[in-house]
Structures are given as structure tokens and as C-alpha cells.
Protein backbone atom coordinates (compact mmCIF):
# COMPACT_ATOMS: atom_id res chain seq x y z
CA UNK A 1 -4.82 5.14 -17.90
CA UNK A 2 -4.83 4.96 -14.36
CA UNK A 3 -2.40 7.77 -12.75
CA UNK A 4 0.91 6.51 -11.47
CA UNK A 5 2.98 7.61 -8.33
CA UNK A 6 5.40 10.59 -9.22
CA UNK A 7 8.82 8.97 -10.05
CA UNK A 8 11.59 10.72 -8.57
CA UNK A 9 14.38 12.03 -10.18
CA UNK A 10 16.81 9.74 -11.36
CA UNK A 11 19.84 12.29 -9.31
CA UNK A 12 17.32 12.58 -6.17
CA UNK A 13 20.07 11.81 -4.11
CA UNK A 14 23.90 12.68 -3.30
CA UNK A 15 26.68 10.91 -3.81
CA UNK A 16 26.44 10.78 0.44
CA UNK A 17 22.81 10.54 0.55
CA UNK A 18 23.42 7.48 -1.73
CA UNK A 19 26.26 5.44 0.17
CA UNK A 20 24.34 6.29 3.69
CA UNK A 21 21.02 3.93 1.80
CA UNK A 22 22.79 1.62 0.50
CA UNK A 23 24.78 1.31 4.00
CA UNK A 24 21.19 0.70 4.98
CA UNK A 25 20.44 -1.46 2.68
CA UNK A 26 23.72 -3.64 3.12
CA UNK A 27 23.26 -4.14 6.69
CA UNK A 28 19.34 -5.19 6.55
CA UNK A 29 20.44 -7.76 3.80
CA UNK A 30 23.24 -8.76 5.94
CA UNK A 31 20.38 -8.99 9.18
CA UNK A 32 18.11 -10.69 7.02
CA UNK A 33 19.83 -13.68 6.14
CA UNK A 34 21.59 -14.05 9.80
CA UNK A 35 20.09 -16.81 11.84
CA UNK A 36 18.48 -14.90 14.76
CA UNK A 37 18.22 -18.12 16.62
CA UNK A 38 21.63 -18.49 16.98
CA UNK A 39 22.07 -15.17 18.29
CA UNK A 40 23.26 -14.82 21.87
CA UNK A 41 21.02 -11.66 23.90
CA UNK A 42 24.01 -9.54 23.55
CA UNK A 43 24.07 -9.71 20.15
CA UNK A 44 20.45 -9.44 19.04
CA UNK A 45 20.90 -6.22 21.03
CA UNK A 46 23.57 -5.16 18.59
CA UNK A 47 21.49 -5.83 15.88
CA UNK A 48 18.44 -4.21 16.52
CA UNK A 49 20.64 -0.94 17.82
CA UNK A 50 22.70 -1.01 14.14
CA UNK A 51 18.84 -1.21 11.96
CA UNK A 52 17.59 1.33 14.35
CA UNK A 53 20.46 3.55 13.60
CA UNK A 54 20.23 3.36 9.95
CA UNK A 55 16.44 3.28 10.06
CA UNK A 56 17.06 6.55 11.54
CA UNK A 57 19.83 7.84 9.37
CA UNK A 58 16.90 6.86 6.29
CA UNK A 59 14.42 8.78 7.64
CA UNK A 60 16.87 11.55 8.10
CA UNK A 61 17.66 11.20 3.95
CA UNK A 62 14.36 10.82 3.06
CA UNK A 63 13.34 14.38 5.39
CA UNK A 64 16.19 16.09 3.43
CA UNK A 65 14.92 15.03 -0.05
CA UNK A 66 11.54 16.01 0.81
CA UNK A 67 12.70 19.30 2.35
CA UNK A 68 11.18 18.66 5.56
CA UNK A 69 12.75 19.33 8.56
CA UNK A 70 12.36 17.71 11.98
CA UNK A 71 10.62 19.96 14.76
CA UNK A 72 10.58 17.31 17.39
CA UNK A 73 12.60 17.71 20.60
């Protein structure tokens, strides 16, 4: 049987940890189905700074769950 990723734990996460993903997740479903076309420059600018933000705040969930810590400047 070939060996499968680690699973993890079904309460991985916080209650906070958990709303701050699914924030993440709501607002990439929300930029996937807008039509980018129709976007003025000003508001594709929005956009990308809101994923970036919770790209970032992801990353920062997914460091704390891991138990790494950032030692970037």
C-alpha cells in the first residue's frame, strides 16, 4: 500500500485560525467568478491587494500550525 500524506488533525485549527481561511477562501471564490474584464484599473488593484492580504494572512496560519516562525525582516 503505497504511503499516504500525514492527515492533519481534524481540530488543527482555531476557531480564529478557521474564520481567517475561510475569509480566504470566501474572497478567492468571490474573485474567481468576477469578470476581470470588466474591471476598471482601480479596481483590479483592489483585488489583487485584498488576495495578497489574505494570501498573506494564510501563510501566517499555516506558519503557526506548523510552529514555524518567520525570521525575515
Amino acid at each position: 500500500m503505497p504511503d499516504s500524506p500525514p492527515q492533519p488533525p481534524h481540530d488543527a485549527l482555531t476557531p480564529v485560525q478557521r474564520t481567517m481561511v475561510e475569509a480566504a477562501r470566501a474572497d478567492l471564490a468571490l474573485a474567481s467568478v468576477a469578470p476581470l474584464v470588466e474591471l476598471d484599473a482601480a479596481q483590479l488593484i483592489l483585488l489583487v491587494e485584498c488576495l495578497r492580504g489574505r494570501l498573506h494572512t494564510v501563510l501566517s496560519v499555516l506558519d503557526e500550525v506548523a510552529g514555524h516562525r518567520d525570521f525575515c525582516p
